[in-house]
Each structure stands twice: as structure tokens, then as C-alpha cells.
N, C-alpha and C. Protein backbone atom coordinates (compact mmCIF):
# COMPACT_ATOMS: atom_id res chain seq x y z
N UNK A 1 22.64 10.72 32.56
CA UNK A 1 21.36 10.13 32.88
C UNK A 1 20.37 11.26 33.16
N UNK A 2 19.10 11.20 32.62
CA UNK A 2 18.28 12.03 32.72
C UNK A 2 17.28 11.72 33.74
N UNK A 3 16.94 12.41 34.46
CA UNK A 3 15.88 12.62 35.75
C UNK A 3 14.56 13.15 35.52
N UNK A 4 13.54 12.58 35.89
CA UNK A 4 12.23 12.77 35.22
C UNK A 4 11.20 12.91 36.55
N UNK A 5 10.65 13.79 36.53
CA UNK A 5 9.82 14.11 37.49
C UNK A 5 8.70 12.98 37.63
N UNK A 6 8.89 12.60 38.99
CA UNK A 6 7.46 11.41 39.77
C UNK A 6 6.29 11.55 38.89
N UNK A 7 6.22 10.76 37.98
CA UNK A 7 4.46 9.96 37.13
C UNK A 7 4.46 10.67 35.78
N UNK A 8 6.06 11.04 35.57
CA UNK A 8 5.85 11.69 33.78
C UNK A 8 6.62 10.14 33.35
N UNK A 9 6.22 10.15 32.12
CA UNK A 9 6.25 8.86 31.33
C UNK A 9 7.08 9.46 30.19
N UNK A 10 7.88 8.73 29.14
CA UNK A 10 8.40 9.21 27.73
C UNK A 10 7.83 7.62 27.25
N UNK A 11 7.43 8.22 25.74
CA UNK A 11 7.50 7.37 24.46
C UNK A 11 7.85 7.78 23.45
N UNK A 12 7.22 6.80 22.45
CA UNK A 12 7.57 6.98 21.27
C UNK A 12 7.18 8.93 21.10
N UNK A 13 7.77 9.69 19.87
CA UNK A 13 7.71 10.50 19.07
C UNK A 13 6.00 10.57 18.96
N UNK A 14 5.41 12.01 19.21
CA UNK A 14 4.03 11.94 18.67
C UNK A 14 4.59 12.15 16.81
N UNK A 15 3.43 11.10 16.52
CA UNK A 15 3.32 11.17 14.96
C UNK A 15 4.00 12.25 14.49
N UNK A 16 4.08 12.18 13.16
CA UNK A 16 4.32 13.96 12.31
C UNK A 16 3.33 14.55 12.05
N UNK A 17 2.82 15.83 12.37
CA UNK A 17 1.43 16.28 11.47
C UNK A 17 0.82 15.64 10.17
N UNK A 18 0.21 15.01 9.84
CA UNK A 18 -0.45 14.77 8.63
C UNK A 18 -0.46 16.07 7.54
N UNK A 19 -0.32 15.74 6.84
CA UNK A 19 -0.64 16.44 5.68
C UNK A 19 -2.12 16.74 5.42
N UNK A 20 -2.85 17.89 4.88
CA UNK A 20 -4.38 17.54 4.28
C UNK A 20 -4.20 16.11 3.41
N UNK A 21 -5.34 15.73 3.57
CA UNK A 21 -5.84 15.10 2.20
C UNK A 21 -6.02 15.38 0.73
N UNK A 22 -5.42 14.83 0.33
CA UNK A 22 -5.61 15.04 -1.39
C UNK A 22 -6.99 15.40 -2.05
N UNK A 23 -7.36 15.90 -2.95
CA UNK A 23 -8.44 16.50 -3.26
C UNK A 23 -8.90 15.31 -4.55
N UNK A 24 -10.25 14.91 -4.19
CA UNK A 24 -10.75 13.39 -5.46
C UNK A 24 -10.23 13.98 -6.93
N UNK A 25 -10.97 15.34 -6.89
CA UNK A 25 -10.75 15.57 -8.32
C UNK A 25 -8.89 15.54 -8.89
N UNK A 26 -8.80 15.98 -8.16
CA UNK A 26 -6.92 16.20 -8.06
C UNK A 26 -6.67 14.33 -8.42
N UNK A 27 -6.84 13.65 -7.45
CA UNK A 27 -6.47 12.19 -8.18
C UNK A 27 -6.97 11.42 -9.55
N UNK A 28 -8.18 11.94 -9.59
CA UNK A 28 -8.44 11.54 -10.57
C UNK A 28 -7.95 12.16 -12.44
N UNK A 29 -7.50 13.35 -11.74
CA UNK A 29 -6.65 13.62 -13.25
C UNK A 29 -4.96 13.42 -13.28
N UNK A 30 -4.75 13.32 -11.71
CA UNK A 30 -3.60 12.93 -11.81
C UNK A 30 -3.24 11.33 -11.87
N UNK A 31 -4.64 10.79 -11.95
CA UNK A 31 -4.51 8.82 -12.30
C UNK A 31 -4.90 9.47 -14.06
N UNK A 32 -5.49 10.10 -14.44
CA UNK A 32 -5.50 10.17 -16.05
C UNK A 32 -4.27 10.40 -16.39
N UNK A 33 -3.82 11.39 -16.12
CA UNK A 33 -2.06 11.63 -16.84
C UNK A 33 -1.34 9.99 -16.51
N UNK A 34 -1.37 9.49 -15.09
CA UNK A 34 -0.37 8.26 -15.39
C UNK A 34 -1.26 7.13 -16.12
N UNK A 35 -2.24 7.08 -16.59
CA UNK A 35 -2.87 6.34 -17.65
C UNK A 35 -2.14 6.54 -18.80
N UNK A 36 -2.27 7.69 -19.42
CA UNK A 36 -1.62 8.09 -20.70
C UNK A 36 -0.20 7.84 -20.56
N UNK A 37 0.47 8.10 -19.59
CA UNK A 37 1.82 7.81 -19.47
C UNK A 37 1.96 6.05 -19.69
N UNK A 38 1.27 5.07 -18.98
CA UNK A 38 1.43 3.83 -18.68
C UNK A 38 0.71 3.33 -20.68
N UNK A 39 0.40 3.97 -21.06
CA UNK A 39 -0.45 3.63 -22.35
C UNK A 39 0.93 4.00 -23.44
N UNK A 40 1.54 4.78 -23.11
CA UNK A 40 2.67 5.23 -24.31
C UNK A 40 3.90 4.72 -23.80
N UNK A 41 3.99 4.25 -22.69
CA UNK A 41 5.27 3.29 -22.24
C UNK A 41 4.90 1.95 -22.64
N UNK A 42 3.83 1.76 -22.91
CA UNK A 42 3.16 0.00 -22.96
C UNK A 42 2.90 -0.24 -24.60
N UNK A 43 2.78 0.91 -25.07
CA UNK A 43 2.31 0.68 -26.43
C UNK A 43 3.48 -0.23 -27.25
N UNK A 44 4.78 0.10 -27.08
CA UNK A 44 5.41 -1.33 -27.90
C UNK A 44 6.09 -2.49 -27.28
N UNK A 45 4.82 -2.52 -26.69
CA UNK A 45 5.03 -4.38 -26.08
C UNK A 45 3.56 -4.92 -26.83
N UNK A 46 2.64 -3.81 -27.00
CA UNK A 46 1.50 -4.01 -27.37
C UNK A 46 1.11 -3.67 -29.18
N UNK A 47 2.15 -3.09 -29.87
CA UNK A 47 2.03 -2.47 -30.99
C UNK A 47 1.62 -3.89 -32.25
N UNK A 48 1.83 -4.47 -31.66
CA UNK A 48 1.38 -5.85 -32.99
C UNK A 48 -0.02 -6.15 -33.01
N UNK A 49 -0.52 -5.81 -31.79
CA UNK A 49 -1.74 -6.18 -31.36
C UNK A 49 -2.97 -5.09 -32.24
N UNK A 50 -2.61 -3.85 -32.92
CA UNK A 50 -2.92 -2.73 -33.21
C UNK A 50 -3.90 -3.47 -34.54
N UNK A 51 -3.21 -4.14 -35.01
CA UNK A 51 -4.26 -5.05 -36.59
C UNK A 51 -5.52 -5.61 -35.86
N UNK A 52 -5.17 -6.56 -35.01
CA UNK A 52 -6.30 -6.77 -34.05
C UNK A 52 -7.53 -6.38 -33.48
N UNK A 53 -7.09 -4.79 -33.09
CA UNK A 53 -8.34 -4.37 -33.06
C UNK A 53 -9.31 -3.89 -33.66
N UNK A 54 -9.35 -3.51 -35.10
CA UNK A 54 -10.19 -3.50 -35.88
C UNK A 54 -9.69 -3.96 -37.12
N UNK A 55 -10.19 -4.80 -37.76
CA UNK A 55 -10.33 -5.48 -38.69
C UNK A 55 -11.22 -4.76 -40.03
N UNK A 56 -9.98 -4.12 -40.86
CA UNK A 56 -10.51 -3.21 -41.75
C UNK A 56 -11.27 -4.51 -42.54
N UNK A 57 -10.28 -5.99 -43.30
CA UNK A 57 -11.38 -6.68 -43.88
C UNK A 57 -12.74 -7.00 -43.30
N UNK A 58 -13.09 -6.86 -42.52
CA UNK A 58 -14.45 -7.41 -41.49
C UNK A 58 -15.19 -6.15 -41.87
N UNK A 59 -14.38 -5.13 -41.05
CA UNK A 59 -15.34 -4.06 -41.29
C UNK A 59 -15.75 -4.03 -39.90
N UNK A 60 -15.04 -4.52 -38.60
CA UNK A 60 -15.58 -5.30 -37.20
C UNK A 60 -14.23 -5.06 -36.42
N UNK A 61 -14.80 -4.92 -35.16
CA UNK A 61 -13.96 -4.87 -33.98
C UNK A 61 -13.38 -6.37 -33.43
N UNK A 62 -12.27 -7.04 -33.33
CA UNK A 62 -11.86 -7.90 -33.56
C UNK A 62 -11.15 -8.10 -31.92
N UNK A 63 -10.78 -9.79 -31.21
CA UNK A 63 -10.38 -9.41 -30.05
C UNK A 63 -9.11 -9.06 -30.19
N UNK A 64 -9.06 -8.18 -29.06
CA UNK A 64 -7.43 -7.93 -28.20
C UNK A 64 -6.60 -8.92 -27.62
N UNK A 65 -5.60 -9.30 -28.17
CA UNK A 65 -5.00 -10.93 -27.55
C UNK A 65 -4.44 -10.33 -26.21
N UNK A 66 -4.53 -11.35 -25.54
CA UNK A 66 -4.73 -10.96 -23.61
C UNK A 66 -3.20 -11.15 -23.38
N UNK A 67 -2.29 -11.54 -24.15
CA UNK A 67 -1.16 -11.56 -23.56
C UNK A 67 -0.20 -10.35 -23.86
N UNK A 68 -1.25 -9.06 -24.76
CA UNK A 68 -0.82 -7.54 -24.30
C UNK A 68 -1.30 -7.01 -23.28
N UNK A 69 -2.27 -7.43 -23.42
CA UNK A 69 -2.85 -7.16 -21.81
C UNK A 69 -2.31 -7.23 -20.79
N UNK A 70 -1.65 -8.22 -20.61
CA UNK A 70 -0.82 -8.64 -19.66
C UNK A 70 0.37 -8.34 -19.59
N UNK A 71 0.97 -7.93 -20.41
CA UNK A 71 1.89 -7.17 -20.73
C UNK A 71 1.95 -5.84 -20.31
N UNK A 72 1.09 -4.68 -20.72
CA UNK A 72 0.42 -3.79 -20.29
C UNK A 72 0.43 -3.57 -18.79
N UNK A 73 -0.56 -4.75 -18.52
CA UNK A 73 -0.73 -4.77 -16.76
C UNK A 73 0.73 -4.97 -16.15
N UNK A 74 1.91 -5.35 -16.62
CA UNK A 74 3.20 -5.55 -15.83
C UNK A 74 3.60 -3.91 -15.95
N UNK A 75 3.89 -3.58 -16.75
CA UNK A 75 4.36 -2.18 -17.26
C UNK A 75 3.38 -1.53 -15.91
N UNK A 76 2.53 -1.23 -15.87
CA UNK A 76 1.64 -0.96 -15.01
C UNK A 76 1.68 -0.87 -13.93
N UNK A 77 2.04 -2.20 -13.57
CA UNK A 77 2.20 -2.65 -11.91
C UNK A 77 3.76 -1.83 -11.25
N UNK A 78 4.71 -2.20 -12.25
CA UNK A 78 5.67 -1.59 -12.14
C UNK A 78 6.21 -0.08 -12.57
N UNK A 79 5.11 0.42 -13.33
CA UNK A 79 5.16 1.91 -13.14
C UNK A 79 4.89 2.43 -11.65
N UNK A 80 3.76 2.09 -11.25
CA UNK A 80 3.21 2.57 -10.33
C UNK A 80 3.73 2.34 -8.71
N UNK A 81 4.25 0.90 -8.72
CA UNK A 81 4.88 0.18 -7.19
C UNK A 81 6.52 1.32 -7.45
N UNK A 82 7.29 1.13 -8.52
CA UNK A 82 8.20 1.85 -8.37
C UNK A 82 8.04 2.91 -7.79
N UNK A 83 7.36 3.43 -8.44
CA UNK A 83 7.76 5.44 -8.62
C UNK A 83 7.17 5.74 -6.93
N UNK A 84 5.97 4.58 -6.35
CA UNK A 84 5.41 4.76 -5.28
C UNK A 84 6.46 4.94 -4.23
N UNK A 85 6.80 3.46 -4.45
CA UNK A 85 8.50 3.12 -3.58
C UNK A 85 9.34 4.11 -3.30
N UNK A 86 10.35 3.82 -4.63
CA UNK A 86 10.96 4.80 -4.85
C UNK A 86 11.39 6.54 -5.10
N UNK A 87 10.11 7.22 -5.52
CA UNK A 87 10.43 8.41 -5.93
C UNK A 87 9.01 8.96 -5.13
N UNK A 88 9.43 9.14 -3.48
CA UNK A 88 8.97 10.08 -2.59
C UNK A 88 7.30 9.59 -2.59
N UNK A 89 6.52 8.50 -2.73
CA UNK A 89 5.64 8.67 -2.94
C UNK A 89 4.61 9.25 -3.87
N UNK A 90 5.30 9.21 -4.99
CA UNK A 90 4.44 10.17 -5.99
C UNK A 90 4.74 9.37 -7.67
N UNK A 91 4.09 9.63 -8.66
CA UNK A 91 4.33 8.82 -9.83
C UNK A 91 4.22 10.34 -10.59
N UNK A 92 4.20 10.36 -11.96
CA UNK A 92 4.38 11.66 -12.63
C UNK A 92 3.32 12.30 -11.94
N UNK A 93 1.97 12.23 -12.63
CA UNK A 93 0.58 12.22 -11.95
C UNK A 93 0.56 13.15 -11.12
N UNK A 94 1.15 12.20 -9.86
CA UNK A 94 0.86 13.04 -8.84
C UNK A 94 1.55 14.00 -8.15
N UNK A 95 3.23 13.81 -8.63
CA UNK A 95 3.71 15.24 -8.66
C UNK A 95 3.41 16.60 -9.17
N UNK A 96 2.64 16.29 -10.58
CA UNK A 96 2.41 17.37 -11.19
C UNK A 96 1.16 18.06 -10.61
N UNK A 97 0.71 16.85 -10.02
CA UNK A 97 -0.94 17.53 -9.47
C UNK A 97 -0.71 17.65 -7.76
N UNK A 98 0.35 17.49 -7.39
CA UNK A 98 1.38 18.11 -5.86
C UNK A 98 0.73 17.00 -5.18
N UNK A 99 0.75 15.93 -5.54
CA UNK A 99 0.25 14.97 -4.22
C UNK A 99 1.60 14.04 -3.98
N UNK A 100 0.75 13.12 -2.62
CA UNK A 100 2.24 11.95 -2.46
C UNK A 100 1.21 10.64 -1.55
N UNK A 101 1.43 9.47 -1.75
CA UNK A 101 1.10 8.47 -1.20
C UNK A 101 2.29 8.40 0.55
N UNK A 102 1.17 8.21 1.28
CA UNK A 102 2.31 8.15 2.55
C UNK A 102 1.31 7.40 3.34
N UNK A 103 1.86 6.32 4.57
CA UNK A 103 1.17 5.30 5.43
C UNK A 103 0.33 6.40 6.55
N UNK A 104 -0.67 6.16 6.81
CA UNK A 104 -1.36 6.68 7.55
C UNK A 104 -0.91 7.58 8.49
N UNK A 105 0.02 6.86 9.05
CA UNK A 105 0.63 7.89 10.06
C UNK A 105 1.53 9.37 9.35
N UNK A 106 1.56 9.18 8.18
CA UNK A 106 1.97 10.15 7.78
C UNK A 106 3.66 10.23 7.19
N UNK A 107 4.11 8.99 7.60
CA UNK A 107 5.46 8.41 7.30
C UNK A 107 5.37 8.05 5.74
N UNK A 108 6.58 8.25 5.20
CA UNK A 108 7.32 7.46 4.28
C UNK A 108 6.72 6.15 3.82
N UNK A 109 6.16 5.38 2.51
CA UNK A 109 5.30 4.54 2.60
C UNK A 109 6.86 4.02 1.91
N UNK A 110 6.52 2.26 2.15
CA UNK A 110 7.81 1.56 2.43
C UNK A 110 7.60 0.56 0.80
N UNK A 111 8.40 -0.18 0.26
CA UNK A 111 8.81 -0.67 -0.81
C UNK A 111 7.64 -2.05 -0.95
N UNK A 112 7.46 -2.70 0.01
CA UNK A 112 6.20 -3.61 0.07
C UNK A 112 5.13 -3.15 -0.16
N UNK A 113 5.02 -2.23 0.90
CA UNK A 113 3.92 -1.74 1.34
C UNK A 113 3.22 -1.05 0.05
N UNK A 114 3.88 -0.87 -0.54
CA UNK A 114 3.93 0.41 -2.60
C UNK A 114 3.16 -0.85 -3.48
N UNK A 115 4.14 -2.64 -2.90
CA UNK A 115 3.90 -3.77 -3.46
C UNK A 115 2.26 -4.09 -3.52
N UNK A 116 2.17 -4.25 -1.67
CA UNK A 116 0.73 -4.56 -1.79
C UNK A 116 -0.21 -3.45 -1.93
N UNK A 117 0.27 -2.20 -2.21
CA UNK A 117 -1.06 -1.10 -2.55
C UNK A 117 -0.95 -1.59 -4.13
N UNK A 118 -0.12 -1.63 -4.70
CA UNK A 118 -0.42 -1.74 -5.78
C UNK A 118 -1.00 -2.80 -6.28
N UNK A 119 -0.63 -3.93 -6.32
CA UNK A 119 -1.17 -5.40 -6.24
C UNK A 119 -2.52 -5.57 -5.58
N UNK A 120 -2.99 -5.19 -4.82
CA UNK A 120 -4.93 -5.04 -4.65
C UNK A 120 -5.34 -4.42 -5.70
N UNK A 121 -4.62 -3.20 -6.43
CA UNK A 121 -5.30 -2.27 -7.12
C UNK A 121 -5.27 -3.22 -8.68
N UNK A 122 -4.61 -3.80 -8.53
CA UNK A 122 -4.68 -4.59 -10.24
C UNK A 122 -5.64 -5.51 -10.09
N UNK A 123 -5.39 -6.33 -8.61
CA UNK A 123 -6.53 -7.74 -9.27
C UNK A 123 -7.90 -7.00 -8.77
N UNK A 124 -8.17 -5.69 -8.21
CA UNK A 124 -9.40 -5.45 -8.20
C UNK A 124 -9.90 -4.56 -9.55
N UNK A 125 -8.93 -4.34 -10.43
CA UNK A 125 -9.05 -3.49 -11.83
C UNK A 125 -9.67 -4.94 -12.79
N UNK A 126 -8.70 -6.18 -12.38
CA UNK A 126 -8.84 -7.26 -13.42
C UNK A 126 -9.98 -8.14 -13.11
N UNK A 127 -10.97 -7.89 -12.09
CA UNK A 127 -12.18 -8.13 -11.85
C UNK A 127 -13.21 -7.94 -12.72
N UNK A 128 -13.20 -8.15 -13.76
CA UNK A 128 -14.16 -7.76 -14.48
C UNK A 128 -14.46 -6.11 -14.52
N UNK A 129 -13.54 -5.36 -14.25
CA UNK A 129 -13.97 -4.07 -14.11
C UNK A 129 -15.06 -3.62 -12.72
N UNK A 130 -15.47 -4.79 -11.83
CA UNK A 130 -16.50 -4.73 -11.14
C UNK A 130 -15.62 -3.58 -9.68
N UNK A 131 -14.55 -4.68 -9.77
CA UNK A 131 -13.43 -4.83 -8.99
C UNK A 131 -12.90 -3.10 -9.16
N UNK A 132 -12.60 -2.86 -9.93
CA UNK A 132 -11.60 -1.62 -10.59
C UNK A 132 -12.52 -0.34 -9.91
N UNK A 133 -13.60 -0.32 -10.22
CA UNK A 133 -14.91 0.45 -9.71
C UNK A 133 -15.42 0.71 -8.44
N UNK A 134 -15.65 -0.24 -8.39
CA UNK A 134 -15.91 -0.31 -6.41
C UNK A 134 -14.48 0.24 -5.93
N UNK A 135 -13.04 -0.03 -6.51
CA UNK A 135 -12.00 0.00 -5.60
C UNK A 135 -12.03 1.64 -5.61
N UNK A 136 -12.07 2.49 -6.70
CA UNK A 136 -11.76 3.83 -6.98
C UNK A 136 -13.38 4.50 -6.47
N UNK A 137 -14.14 3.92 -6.48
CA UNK A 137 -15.68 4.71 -6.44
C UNK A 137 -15.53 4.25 -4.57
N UNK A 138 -15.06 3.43 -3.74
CA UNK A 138 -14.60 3.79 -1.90
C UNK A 138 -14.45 5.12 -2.02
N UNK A 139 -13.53 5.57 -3.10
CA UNK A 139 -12.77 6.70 -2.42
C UNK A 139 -14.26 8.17 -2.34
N UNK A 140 -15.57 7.61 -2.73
CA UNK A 140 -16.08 8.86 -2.97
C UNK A 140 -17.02 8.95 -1.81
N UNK A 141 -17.39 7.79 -1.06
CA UNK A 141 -17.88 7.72 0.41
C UNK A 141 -16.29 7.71 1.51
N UNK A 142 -15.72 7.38 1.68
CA UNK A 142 -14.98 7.25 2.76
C UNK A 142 -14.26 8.57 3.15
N UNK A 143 -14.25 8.65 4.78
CA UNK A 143 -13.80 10.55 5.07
C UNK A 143 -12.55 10.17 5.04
N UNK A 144 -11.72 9.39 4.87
CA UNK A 144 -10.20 9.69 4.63
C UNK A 144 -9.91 9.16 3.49
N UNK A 145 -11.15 9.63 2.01
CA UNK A 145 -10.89 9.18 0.82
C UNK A 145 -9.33 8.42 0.26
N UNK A 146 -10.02 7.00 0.93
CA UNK A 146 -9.04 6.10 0.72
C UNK A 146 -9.67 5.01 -0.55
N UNK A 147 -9.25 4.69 -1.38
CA UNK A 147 -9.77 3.50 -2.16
C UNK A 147 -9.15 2.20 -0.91
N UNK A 148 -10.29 1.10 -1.64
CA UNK A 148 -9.29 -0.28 -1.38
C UNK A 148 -8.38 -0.21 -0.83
N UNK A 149 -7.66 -0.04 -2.09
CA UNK A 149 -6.28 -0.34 -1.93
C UNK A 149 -5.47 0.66 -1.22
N UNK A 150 -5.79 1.53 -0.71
CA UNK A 150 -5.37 2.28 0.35
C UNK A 150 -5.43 1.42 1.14
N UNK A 151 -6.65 1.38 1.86
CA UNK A 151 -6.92 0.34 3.12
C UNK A 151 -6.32 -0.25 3.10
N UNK A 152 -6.47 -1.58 2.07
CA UNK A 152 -5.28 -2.87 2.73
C UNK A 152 -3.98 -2.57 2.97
N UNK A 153 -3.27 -2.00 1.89
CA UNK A 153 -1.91 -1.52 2.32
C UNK A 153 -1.78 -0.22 3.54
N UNK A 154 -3.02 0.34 4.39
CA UNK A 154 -2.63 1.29 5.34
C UNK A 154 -2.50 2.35 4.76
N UNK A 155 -2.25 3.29 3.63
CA UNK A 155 -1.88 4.43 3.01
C UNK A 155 -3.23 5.54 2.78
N UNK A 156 -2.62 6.46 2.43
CA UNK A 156 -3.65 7.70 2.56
C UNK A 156 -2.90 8.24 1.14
N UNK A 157 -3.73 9.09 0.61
CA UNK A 157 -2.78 10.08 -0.48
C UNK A 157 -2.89 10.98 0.05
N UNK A 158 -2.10 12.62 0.03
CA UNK A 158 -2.06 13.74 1.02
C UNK A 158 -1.23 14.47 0.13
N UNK A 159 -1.30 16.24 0.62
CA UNK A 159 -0.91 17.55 -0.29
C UNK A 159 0.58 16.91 -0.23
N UNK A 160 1.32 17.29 -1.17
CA UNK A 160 2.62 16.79 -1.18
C UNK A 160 3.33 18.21 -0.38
């Protein structure tokens, strides 16, 4: 049993140091690389759709049937919630560009939590684009350049 001197208190663990913050430009080429990545993993669920978009008889840009789209957007959702989840906080992206998604406090961001960051970030992308914009253009006013979808899910991105 441990003995504690008259009016000292114990709690919880102070936090872990935070990490800096991730640098905008740094995310934003490290969300371009997992674009291209999520575009060449998605392309043959989407490869039929390829006649579609331009219409050599027309001579015209022709629509995109929405159920590659949607297709696309799963590949998507689940590129990104995984690798969040699962592989340390980071997706190719942002390993290569040394970052990591972690909950505010600086902890380990948890398998839901990957769920609902990611899941704000789609239906505010599938907003008409209005959504997608505002969510990524937060991050260029806010001092703990968080998008959206940071916020709701609690998360920060930070130096890996």
C-alpha cells in the first residue's frame, strides 16, 4: 500500500505529448496520391462504364451511370476507414508524406471512430460537391487544421 502525502491527489496519466500538426500542403498531396490509388483500385468495378463517358458516335460527353459511382465510393470508404483503423493511422498517402490520423488526445484512433471520420467525409463529398469543399476548405481557417470530419469523429492529423 502506498502512502501519499496530506492534499496530493493521483489520476488519470497526463495525456501523451501531441505530436505537431500535419502540414495542409502535406495533406493535400498526400489525399492526391490516395485519390490515384482509390481511382486504380476502383477502376475495374468501373471499367464498363469507360464507353459511357464519351461517346465517340455523338462526338459528346455522355452520363456516368451512378452505380460506378457508387461502387467507387465503397472502394473508397473502405480504403480509407481500413487503413485508418487498421494500419497505425495512416493510408499510403500519408505514410509516404509521414503523417498519421490520431484522436485528439493524441491516442490511437479506434475502428469506429476511422468509421465515423470517414462516413462524414463521404456524405459531405456526395453533397453536391458543396459538402466535399466546405469539409476540406475548414481545414484552411481552423488552428488545429481539422476538416469536418475531423471534428465530428474528435481526430486531428499529426507528424507521424
Amino acid at each position: 500500500m502506498m502512502c501519499l502525502p496530506m492534499g496530493s491527489t493521483t489520476g488519470p496519466p497526463p495525456p501523451p505529448h501531441p505530436r505537431p500538426l500535419a502540414g495542409r500542403w502535406r495533406r493535400l498531396f498526400a489525399g492526391v496520391l490516395d485519390g490515384i490509388i482509390v481511382g486504380i483500385v476502383s477502376a475495374p468495378f468501373s471499367w464498363t462504364s469507360w464507353t459511357y463517358v464519351w461517346d465517340s458516335h455523338k462526338g459528346v460527353w455522355d452520363r456516368y451511370p451512378a452505380q460506378h459511382t457508387f461502387l467507387a465510393g465503397i472502394v473508397a470508404f473502405l480504403y480509407f476507414w481500413l487503413l485508418h483503423a487498421y494500419w497505425n493511422g495512416q493510408t499510403v498517402g500519408k505514410k509516404v508524406f509521414g503523417m498519421r490520423v490520431v484522436q485528439v488526445d493524441g491516442t490511437r484512433i479506434g475502428v469506429g471512430q476511422a468509421a465515423l471520420r470517414q462516413a462524414v467525409e463521404t456524405v459531405l463529398s456526395w453533397l453536391c460537391c458543396v459538402g466535399g469543399l466546405l469539409d476540406l476548405g475548414w481545414i484552411l481557417f481552423d488552428p488545429r487544421k481539422q476538416a469536418l470530419h475531423d471534428k465530428a469523429a474528435r481526430t486531428v492529423v499529426v507528424d507521424a
